[in-house]
N, C-alpha and C. Protein backbone atom coordinates (compact mmCIF):
# COMPACT_ATOMS: atom_id res chain seq x y z
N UNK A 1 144.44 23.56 -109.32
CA UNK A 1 144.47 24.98 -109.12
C UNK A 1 144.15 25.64 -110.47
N UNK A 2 143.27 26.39 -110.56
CA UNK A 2 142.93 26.98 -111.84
C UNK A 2 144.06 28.30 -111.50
N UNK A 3 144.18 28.46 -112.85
CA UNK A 3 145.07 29.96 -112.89
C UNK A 3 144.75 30.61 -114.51
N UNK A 4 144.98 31.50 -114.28
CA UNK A 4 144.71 32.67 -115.71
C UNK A 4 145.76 32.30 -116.57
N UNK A 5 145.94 31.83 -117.96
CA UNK A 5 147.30 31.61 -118.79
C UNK A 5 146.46 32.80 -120.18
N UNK A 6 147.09 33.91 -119.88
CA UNK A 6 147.05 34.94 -120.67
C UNK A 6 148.69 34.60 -121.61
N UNK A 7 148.37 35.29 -123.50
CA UNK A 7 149.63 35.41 -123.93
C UNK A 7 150.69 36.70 -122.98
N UNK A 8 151.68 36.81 -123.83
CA UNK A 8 152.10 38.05 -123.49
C UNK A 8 152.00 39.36 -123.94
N UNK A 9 151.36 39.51 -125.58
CA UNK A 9 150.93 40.47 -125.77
C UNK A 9 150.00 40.60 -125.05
N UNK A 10 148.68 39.98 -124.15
CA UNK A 10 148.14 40.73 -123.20
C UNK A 10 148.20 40.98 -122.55
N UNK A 11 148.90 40.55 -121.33
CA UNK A 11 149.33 41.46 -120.66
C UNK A 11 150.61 42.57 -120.61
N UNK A 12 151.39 42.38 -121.72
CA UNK A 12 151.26 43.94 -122.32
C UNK A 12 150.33 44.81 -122.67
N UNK A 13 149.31 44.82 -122.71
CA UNK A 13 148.74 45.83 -123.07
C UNK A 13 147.94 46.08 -122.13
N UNK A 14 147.79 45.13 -120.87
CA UNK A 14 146.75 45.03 -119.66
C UNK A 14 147.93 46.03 -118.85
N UNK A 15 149.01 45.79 -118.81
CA UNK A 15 149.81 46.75 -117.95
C UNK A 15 150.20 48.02 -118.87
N UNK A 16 150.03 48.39 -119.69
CA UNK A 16 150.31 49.77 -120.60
C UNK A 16 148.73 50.51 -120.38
N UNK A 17 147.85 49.82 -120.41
CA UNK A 17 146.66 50.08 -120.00
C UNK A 17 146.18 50.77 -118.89
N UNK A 18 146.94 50.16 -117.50
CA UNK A 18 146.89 50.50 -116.24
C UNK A 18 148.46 51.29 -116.16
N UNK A 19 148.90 51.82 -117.12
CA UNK A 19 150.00 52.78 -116.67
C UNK A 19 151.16 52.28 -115.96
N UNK A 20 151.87 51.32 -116.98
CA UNK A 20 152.80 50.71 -116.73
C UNK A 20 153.77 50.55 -117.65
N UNK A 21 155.47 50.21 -117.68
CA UNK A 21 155.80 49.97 -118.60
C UNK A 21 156.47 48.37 -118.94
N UNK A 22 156.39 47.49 -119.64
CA UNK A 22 156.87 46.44 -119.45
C UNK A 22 158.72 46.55 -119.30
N UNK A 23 159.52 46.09 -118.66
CA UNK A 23 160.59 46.23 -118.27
C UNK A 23 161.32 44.71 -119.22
N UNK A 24 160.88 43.71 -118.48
CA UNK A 24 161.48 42.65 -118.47
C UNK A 24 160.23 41.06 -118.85
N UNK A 25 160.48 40.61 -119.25
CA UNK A 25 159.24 39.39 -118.82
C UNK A 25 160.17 37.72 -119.24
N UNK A 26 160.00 37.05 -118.37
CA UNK A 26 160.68 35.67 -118.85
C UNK A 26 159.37 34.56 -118.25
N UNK A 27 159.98 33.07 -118.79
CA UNK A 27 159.50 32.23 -118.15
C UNK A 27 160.08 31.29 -118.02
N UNK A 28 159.05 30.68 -116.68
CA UNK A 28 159.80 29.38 -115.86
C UNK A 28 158.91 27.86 -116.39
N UNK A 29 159.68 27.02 -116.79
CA UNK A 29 159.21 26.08 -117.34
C UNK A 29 159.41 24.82 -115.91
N UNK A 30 158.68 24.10 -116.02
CA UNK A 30 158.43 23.04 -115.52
C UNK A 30 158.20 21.58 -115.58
N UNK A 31 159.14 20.74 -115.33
CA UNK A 31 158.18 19.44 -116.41
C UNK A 31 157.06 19.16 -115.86
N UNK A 32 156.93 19.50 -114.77
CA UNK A 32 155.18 18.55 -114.14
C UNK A 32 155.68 17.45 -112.99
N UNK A 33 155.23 16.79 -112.64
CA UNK A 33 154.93 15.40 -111.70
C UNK A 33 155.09 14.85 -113.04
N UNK A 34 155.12 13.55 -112.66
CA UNK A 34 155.46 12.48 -113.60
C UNK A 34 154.38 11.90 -113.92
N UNK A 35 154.07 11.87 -115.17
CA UNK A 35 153.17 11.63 -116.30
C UNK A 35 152.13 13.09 -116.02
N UNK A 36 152.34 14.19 -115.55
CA UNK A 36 151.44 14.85 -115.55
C UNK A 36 151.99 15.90 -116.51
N UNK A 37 151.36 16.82 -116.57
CA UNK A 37 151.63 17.79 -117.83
C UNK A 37 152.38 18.95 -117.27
N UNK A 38 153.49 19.40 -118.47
CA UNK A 38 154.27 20.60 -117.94
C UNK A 38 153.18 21.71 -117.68
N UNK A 39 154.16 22.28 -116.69
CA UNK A 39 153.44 23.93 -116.61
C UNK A 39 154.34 25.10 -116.56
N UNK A 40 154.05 26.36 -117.44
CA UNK A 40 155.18 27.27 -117.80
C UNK A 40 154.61 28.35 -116.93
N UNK A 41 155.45 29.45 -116.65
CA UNK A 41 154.56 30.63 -115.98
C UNK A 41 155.73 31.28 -116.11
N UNK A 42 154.77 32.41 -116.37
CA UNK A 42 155.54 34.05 -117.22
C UNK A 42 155.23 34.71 -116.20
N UNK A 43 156.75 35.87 -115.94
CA UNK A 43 157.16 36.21 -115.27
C UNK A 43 157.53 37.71 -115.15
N UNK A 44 156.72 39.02 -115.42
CA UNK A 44 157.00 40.19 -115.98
C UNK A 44 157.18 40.88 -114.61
N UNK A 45 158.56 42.06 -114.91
CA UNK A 45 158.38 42.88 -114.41
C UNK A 45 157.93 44.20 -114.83
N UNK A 46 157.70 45.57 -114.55
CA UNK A 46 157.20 46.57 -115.02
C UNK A 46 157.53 47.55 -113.92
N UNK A 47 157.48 48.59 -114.69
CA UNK A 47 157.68 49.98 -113.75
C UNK A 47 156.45 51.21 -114.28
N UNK A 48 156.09 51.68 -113.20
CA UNK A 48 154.81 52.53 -113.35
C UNK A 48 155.24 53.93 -113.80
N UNK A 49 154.49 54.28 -115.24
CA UNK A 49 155.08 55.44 -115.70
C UNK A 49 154.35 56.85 -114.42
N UNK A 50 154.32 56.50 -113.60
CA UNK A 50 153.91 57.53 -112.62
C UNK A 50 152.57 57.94 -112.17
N UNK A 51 151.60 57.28 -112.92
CA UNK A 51 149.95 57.88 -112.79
C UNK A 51 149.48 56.58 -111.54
N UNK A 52 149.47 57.31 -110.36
CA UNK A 52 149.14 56.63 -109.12
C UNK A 52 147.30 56.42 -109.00
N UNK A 53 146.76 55.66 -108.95
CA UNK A 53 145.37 55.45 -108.87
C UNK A 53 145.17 55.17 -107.09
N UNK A 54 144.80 56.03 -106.56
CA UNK A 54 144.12 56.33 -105.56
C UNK A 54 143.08 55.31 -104.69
């Protein structure tokens, strides 16, 4: 499965960008399948400073 592994300063600034505020952000770690490689995934919440896009 391909997936996007952005830091977190970007998407801070991808959601301040689109009119958001970062609230919260953590992550979930994983060891993997066995012998396969961990995988981490970040976990943000945010609240919209109010500018609704249509």
């Amino acid at each position: 499965m391909q997936r996007w592994v952005l830091k977190s300063t970007v998407w801070t600034k991808l959601l301040d960008a689109h009119g958001f505020d970062l609230v919260d952000s953590d992550t979930v770690h994983d060891p993997g399948p066995d012998g396969g490689a961990p995988v981490a995934t970040s976990l943000f919440r945010a609240r919209s400073r109010g500018r609704h896009v249509l």
